[in-house]
N, C-alpha and C. Protein backbone atom coordinates (compact mmCIF):
# COMPACT_ATOMS: atom_id res chain seq x y z
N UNK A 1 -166.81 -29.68 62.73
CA UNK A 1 -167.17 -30.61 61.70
C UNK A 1 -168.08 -31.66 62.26
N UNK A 2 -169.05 -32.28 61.75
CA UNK A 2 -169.69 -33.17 62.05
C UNK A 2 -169.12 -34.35 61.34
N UNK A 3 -169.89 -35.43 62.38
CA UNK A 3 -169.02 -36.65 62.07
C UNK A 3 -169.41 -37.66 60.83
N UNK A 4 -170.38 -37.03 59.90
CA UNK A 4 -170.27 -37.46 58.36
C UNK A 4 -169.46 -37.01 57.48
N UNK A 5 -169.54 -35.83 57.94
CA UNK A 5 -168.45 -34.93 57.06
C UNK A 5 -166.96 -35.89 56.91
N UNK A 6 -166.52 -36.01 58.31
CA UNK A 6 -165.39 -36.46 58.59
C UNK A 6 -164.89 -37.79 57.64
N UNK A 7 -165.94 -38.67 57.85
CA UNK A 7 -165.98 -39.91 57.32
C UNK A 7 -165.81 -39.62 55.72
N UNK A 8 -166.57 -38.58 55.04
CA UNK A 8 -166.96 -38.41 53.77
C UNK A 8 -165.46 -37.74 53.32
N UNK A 9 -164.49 -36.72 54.41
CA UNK A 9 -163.51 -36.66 53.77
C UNK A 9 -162.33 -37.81 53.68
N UNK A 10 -161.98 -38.71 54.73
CA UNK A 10 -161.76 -39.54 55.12
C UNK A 10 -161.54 -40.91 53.69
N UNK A 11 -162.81 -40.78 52.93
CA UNK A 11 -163.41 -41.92 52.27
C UNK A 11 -162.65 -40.80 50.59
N UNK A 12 -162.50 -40.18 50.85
CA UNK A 12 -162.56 -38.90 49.19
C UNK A 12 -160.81 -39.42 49.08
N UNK A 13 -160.77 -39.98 48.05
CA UNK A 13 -159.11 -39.91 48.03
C UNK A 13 -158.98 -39.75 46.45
N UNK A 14 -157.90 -40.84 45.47
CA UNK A 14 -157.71 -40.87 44.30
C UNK A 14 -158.81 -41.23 43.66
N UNK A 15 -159.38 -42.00 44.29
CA UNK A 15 -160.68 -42.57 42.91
C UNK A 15 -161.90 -41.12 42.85
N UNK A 16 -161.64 -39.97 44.05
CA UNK A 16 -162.58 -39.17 43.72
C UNK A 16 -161.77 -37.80 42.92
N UNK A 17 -160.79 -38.08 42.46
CA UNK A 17 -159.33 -37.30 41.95
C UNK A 17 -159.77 -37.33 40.25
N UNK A 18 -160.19 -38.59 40.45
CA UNK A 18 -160.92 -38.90 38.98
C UNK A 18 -160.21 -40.37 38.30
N UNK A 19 -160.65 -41.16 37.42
CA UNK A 19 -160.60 -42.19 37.07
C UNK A 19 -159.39 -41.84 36.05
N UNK A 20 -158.06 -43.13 36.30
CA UNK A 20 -157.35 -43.23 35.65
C UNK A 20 -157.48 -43.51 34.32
N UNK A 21 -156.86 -42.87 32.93
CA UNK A 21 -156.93 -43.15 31.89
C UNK A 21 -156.51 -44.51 31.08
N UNK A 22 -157.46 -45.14 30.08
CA UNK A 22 -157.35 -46.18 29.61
C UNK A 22 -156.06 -46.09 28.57
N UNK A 23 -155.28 -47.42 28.52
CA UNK A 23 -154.10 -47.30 27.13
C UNK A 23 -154.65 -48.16 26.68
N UNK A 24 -153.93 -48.12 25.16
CA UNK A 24 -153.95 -49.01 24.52
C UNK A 24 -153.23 -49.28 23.69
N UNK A 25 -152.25 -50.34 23.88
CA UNK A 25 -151.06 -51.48 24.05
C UNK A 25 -151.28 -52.07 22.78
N UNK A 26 -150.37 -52.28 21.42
CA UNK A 26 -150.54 -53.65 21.05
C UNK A 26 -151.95 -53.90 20.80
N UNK A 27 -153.10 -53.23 20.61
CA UNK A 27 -154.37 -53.89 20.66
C UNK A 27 -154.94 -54.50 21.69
N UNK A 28 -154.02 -53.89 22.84
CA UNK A 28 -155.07 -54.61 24.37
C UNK A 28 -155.12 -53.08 24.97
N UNK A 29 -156.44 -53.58 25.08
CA UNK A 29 -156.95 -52.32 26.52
C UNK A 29 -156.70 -52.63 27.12
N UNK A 30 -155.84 -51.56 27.74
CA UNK A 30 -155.61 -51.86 29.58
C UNK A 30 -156.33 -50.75 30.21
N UNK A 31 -156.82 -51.17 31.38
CA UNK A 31 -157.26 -50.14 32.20
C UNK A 31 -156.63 -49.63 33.28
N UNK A 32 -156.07 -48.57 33.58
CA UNK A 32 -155.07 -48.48 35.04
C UNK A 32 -155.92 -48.68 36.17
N UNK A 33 -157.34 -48.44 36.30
CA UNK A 33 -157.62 -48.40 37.61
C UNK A 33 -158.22 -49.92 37.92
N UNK A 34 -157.62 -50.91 36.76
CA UNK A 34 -158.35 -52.59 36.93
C UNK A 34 -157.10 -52.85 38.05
N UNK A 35 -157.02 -53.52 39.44
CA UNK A 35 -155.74 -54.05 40.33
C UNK A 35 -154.92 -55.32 39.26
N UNK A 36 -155.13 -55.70 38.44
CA UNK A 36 -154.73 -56.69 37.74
C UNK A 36 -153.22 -56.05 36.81
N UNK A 37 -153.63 -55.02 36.16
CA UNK A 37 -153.11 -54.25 35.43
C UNK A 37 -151.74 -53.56 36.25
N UNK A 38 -152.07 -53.41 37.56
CA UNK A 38 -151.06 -53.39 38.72
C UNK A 38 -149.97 -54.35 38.80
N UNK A 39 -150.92 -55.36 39.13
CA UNK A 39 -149.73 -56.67 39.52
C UNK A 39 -149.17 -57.19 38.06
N UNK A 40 -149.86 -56.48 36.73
CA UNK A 40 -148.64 -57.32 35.47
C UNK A 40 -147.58 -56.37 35.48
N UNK A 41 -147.64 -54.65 35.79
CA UNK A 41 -146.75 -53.78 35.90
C UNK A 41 -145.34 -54.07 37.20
N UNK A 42 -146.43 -54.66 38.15
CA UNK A 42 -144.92 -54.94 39.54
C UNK A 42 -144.32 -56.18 38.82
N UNK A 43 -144.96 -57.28 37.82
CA UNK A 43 -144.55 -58.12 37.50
C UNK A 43 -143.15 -57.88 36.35
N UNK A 44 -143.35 -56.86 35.77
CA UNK A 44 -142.78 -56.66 34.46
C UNK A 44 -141.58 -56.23 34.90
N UNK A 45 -141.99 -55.11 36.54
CA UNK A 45 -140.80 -54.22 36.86
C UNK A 45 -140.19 -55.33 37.42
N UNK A 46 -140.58 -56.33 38.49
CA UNK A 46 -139.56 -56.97 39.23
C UNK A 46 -138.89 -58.28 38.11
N UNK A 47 -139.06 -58.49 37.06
CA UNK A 47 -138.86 -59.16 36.42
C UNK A 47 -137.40 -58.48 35.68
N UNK A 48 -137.97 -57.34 35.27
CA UNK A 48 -137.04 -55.87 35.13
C UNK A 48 -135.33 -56.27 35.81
N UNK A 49 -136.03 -56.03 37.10
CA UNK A 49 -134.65 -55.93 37.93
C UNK A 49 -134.26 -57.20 38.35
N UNK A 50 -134.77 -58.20 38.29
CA UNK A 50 -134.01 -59.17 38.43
C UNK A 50 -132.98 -59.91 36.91
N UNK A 51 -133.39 -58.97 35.69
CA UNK A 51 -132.60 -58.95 34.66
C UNK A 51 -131.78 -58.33 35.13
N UNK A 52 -131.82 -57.11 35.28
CA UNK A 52 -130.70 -56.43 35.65
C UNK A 52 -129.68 -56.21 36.78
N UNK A 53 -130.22 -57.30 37.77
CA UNK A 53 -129.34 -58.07 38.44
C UNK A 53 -128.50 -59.05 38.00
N UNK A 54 -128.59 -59.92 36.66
CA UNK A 54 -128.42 -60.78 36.50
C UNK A 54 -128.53 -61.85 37.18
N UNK A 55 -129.43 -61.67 37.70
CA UNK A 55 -129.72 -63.14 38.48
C UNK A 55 -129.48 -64.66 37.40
N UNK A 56 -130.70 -64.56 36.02
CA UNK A 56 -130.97 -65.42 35.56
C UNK A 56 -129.23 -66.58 35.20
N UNK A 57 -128.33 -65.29 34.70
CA UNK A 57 -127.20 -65.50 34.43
C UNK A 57 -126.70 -66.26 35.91
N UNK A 58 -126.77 -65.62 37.05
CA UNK A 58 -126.17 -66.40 38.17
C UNK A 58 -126.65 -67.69 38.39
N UNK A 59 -127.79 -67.82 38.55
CA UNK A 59 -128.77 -69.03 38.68
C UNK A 59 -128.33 -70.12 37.53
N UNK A 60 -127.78 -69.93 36.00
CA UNK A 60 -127.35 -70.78 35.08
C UNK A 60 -126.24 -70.96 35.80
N UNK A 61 -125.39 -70.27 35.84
CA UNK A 61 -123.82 -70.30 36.39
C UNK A 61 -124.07 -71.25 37.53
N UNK A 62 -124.49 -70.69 38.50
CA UNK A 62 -124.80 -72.12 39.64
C UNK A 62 -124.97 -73.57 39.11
N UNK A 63 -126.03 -73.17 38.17
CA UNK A 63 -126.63 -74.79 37.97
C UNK A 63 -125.79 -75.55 37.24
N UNK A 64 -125.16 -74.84 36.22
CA UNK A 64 -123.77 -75.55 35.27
C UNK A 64 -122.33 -75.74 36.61
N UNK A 65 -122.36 -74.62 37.14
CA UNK A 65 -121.09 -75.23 38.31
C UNK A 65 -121.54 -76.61 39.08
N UNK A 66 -122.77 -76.81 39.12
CA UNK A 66 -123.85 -77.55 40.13
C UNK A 66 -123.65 -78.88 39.56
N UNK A 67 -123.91 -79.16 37.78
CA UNK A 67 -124.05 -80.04 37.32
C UNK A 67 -122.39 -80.58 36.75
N UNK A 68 -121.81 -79.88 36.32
CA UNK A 68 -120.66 -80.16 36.45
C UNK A 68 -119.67 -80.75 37.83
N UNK A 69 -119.92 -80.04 39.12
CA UNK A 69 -119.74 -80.62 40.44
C UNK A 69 -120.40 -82.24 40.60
N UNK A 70 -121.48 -82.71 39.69
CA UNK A 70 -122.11 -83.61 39.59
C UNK A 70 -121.59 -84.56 38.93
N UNK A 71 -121.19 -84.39 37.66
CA UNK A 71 -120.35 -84.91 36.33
C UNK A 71 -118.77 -85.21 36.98
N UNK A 72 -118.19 -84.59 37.73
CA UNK A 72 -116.73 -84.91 38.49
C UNK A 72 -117.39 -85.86 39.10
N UNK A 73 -118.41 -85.71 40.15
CA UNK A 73 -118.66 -86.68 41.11
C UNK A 73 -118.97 -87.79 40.45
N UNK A 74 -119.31 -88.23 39.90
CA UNK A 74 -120.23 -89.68 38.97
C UNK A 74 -118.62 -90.00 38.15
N UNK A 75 -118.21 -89.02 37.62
CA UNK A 75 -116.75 -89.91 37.63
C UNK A 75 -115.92 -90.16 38.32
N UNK A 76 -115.63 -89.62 39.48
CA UNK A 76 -114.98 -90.10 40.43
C UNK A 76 -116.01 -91.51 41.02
N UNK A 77 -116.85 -90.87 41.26
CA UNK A 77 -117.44 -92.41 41.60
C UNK A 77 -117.35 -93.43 40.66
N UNK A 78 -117.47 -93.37 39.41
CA UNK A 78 -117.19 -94.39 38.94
C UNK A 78 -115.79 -95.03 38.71
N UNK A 79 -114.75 -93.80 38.36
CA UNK A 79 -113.20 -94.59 39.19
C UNK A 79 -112.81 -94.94 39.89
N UNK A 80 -113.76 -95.04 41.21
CA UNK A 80 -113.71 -95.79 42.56
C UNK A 80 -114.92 -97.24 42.50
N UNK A 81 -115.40 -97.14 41.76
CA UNK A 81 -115.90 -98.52 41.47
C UNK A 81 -114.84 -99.55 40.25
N UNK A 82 -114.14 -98.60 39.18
CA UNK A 82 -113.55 -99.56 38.57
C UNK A 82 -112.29 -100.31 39.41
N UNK A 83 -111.88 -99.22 40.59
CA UNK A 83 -110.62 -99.77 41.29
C UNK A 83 -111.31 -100.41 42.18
N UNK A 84 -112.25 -100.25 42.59
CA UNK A 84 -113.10 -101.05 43.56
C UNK A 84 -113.46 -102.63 42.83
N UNK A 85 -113.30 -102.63 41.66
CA UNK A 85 -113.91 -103.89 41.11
C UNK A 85 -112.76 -104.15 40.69
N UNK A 86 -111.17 -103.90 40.70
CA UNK A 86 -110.27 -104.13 40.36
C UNK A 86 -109.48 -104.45 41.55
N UNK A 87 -109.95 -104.48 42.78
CA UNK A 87 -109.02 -104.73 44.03
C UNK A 87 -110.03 -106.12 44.47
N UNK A 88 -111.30 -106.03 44.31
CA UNK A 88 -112.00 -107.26 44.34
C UNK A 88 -111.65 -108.40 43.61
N UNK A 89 -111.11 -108.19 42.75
CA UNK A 89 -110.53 -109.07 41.60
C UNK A 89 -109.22 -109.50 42.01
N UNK A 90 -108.63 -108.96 42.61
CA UNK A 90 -107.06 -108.90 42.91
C UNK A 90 -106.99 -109.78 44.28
N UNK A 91 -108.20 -109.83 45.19
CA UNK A 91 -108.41 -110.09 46.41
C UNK A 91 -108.89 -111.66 46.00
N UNK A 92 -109.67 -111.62 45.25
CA UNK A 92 -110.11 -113.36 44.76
C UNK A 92 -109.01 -113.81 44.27
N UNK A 93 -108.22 -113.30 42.87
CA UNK A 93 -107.25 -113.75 42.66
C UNK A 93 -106.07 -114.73 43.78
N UNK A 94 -106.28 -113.79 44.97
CA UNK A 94 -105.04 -113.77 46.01
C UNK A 94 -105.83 -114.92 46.77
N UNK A 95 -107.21 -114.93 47.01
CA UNK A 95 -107.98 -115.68 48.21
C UNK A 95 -107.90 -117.58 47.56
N UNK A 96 -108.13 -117.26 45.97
CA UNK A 96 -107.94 -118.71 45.69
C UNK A 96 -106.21 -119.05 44.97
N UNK A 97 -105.48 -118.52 44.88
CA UNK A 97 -103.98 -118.16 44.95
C UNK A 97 -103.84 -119.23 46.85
N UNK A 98 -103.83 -118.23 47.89
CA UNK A 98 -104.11 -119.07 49.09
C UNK A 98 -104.48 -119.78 49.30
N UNK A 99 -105.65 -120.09 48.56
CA UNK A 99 -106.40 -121.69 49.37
C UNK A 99 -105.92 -122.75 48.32
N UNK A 100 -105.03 -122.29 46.93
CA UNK A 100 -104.21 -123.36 46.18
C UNK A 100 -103.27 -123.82 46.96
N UNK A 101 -102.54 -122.98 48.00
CA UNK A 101 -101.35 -122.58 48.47
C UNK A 101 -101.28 -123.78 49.74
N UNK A 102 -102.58 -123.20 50.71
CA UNK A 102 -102.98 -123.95 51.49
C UNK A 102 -103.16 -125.71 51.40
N UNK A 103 -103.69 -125.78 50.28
CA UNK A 103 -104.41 -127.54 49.97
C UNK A 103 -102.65 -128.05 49.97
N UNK A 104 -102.09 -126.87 49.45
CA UNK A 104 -100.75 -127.45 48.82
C UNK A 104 -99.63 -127.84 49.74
N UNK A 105 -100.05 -127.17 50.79
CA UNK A 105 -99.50 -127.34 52.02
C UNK A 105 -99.77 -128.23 53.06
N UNK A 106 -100.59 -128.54 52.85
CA UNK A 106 -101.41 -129.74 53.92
C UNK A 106 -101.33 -130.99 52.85
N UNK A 107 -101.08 -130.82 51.67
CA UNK A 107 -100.66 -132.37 51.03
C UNK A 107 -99.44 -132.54 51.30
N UNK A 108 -98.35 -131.34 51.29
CA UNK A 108 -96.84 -131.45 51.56
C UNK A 108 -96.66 -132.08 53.23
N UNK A 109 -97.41 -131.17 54.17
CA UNK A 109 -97.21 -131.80 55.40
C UNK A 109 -97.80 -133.28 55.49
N UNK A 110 -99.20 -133.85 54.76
CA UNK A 110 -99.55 -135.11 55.34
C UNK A 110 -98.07 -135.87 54.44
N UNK A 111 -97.63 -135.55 52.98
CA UNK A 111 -96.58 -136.49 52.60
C UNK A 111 -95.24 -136.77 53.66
N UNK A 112 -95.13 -135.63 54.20
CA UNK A 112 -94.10 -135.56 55.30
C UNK A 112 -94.22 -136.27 56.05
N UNK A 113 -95.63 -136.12 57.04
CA UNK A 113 -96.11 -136.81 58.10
C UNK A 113 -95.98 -138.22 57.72
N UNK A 114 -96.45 -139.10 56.66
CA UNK A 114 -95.92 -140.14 56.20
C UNK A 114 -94.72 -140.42 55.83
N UNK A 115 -94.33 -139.56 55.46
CA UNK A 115 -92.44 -140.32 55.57
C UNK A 115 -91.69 -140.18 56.58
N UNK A 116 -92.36 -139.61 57.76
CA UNK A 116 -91.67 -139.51 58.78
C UNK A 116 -92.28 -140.38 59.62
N UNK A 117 -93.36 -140.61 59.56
CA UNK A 117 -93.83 -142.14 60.32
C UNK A 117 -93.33 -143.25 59.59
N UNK A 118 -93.10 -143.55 58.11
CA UNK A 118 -92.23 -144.58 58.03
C UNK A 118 -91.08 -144.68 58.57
N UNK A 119 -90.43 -143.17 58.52
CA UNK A 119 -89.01 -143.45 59.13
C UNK A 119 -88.93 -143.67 60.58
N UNK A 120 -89.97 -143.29 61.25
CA UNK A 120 -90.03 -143.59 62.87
C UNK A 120 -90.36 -145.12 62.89
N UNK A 121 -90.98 -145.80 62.31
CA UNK A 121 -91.33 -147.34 62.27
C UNK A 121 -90.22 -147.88 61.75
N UNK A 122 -89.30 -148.01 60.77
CA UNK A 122 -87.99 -148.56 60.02
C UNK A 122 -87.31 -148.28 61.25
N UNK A 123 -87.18 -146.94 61.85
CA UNK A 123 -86.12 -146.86 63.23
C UNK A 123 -86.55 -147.67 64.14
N UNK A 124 -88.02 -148.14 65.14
CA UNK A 124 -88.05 -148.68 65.41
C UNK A 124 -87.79 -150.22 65.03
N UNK A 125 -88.36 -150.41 64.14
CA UNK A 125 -87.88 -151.98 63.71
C UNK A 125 -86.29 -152.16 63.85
N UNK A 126 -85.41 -151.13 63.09
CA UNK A 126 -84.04 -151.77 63.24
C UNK A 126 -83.71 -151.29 64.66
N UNK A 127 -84.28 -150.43 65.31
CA UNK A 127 -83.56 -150.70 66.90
C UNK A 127 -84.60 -151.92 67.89
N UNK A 128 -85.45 -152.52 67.31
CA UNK A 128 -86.09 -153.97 67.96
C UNK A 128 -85.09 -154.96 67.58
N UNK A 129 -84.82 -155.15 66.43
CA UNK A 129 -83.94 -155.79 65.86
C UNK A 129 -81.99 -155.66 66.39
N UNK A 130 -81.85 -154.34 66.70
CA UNK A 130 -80.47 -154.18 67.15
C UNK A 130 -80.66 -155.06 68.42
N UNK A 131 -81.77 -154.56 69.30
CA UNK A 131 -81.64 -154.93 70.64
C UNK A 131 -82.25 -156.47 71.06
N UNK A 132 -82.82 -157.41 69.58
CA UNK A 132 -82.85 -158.53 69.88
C UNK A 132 -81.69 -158.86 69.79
N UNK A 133 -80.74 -158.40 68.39
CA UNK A 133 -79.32 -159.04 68.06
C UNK A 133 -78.31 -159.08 69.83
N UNK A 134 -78.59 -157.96 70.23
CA UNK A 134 -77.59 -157.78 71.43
C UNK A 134 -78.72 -158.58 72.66
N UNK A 135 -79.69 -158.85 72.93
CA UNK A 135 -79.76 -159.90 73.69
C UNK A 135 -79.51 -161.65 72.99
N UNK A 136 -79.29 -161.65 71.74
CA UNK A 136 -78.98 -163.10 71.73
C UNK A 136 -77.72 -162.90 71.64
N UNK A 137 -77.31 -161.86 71.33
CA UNK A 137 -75.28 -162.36 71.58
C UNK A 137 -74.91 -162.35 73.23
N UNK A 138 -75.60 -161.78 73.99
CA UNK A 138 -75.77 -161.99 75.86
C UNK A 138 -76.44 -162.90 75.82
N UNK A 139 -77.04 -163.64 75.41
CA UNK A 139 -77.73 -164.86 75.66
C UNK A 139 -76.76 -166.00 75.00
N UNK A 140 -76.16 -166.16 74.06
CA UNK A 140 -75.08 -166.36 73.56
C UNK A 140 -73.54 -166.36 74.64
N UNK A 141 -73.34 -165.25 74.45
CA UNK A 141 -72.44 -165.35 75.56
C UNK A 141 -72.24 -165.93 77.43
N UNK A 142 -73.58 -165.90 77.53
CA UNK A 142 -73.82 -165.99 78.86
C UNK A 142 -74.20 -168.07 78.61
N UNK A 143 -74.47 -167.92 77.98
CA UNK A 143 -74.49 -169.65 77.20
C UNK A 143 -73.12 -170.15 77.41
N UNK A 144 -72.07 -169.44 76.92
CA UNK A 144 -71.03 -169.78 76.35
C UNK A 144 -70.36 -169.74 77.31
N UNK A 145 -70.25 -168.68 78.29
CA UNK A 145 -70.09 -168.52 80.04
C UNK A 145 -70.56 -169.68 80.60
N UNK A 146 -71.09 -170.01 80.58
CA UNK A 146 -72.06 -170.95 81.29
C UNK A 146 -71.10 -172.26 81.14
N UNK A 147 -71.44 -172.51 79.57
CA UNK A 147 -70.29 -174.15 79.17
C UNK A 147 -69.15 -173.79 79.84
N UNK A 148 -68.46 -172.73 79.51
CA UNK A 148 -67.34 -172.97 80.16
C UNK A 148 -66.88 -173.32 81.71
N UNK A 149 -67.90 -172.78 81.95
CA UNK A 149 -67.95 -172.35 83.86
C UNK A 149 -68.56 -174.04 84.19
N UNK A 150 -68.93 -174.82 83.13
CA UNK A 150 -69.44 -176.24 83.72
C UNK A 150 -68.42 -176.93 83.43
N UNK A 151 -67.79 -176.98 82.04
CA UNK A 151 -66.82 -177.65 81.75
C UNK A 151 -65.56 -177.56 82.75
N UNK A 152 -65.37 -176.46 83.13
CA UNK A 152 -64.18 -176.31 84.44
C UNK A 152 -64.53 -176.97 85.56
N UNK A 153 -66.12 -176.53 85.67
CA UNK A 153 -66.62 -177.00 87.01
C UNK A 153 -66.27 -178.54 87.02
N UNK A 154 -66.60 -178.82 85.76
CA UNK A 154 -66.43 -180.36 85.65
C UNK A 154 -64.61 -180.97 85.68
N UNK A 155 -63.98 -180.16 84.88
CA UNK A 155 -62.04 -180.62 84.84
C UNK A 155 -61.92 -180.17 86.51
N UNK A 156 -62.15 -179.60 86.92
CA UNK A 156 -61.61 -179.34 88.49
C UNK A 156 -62.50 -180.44 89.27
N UNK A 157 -63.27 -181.17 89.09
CA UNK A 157 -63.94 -181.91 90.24
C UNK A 157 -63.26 -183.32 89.39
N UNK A 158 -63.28 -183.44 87.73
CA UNK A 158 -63.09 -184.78 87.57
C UNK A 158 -61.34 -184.26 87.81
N UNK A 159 -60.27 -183.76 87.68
CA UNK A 159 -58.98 -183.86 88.18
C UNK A 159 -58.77 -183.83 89.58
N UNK A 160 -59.73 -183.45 90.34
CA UNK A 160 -59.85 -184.01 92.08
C UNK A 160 -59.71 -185.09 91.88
N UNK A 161 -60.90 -185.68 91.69
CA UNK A 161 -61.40 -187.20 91.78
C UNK A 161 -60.16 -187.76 90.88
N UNK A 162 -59.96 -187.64 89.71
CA UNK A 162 -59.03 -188.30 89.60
C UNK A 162 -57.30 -188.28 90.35
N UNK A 163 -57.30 -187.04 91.28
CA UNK A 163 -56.29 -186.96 91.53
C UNK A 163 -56.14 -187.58 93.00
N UNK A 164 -57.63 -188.25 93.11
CA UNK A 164 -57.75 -188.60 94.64
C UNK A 164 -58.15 -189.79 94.32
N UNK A 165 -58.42 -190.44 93.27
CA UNK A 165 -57.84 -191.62 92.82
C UNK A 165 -56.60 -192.36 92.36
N UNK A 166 -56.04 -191.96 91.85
CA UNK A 166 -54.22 -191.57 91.78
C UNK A 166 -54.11 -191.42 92.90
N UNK A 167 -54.08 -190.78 93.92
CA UNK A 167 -53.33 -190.78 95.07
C UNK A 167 -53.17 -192.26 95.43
N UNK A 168 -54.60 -192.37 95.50
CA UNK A 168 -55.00 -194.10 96.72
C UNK A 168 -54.80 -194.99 95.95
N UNK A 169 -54.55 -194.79 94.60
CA UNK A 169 -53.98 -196.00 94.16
C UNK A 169 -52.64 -196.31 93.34
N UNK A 170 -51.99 -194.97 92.80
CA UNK A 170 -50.98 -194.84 92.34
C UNK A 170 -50.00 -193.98 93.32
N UNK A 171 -48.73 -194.42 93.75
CA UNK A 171 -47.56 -193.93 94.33
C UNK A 171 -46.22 -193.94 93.83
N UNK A 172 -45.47 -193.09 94.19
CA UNK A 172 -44.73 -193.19 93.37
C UNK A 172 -44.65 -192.72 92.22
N UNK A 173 -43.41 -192.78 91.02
CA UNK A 173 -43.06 -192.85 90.07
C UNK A 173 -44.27 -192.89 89.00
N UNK A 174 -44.98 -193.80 89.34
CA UNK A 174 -46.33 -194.09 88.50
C UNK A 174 -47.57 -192.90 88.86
N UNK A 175 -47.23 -192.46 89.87
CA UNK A 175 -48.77 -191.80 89.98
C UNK A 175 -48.04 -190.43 89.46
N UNK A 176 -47.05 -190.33 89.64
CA UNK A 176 -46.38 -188.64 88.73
C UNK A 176 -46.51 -188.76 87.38
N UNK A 177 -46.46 -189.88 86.84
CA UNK A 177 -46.34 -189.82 85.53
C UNK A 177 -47.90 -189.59 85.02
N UNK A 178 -49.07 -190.12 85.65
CA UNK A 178 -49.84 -190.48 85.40
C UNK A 178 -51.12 -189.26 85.87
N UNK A 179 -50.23 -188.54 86.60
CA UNK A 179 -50.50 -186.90 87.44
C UNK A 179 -50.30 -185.96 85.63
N UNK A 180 -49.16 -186.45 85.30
CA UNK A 180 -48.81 -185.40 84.23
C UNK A 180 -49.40 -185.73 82.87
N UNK A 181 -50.01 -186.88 82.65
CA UNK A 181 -50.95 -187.10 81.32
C UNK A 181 -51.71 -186.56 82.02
N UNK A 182 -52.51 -186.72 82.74
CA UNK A 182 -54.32 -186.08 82.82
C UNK A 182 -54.15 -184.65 83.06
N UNK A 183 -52.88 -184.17 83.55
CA UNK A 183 -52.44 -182.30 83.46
C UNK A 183 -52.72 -182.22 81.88
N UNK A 184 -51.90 -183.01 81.01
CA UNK A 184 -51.55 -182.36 79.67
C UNK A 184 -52.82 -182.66 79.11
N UNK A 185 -53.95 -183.78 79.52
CA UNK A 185 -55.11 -183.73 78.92
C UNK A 185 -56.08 -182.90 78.80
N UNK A 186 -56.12 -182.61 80.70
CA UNK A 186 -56.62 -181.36 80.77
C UNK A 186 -56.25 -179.88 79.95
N UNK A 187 -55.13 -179.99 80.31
CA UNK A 187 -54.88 -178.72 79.50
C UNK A 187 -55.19 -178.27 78.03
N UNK A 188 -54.90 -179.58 77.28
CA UNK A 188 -56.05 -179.55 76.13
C UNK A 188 -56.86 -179.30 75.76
N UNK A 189 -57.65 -179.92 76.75
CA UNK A 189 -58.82 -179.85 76.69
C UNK A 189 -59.73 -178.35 76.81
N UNK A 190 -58.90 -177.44 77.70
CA UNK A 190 -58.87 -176.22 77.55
C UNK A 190 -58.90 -175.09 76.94
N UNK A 191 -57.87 -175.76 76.32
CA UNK A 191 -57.56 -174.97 75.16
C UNK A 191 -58.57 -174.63 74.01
């Protein structure tokens, strides 16, 4: 064979088989051997079988499970915002509830704190006061110690002296008698 030949059988296929016949559709010419007329036929077939897969049916089914999975979610989310805006509420409630609680507490302690500093000042005053009373009754007493401790000091030096005057000048009968008035005066006087 020579090498045109080759090429020339090579090149000879369906289109030299002879030209596919024209239909006519509905009032449209189609031509089989147009490539267009091809791709609406793979179109029609794969369109075909993806009916008869039911795809279209699966693909709804998805999208309604899809949108419904959506519709739970947006309500759940939104019942977590109403409890969410219902625990916020509950939390202010409670936060100014506390800080009523609080003010209320720090007026109770400063009223305290003041009546317990009055009562620490009234205690002091009546124990300044106890413990002036008990140094003027020791001041008092030690006063009163005192007179007495002079007044003796004084009957024991003036019954010396007088008894050492009486001696040197009264004897006798007279100075006993006169020994025993200034005893009984003294003693009086004592008393």
């Amino acid at each position: 064979m020579a090498p045109h030949e080759t090429t020339a059988h090579l090149t000879a296929g369906p289109a030299e088989a002879g030209p596919l016949p024209a239909l006519n559709l509905l009032g449209w010419n189609l031509d089989m051997n147009d490539p267009t007329f091809w791709a609406f036929i793979g179109l029609l077939i794969f369109i075909g079988i993806i009916v008869y897969m039911k795809v279209p049916k699966t693909i709804t089914k998805s999208l309604d499970d899809r949108a419904a999975k959506i519709t739970s979610e947006l309500a759940a989310a939104e019942q977590l915002r109403r409890e969410a805006e219902a625990k916020l509420a509950e939390v202010q409630k409670r936060a100014t509830e506390a800080e009523a609680d609080a003010r209320a507490i720090v007026e109770a302690a400063r009223r305290e704190a003041g009546q317990l500093a009055n009562a620490a000042e009234a205690a002091l005053v009546a124990r300044i006061a106890s413990r002036e009373k008990l140094a003027e009754e020791r001041i008092a007493r030690a006063e009163s110690d005192a007179i007495r401790d002079v007044k003796l000091a004084a009957v024991n030096t003036a019954s010396k002296a007088a008894a050492a005057i009486l001696t040197e000048q009264l004897s006798g009968k007279a100075a006993d008698d006169e020994f025993a008035k200034g005893l009984a005066s003294i003693t009086r006087a004592l008393s």
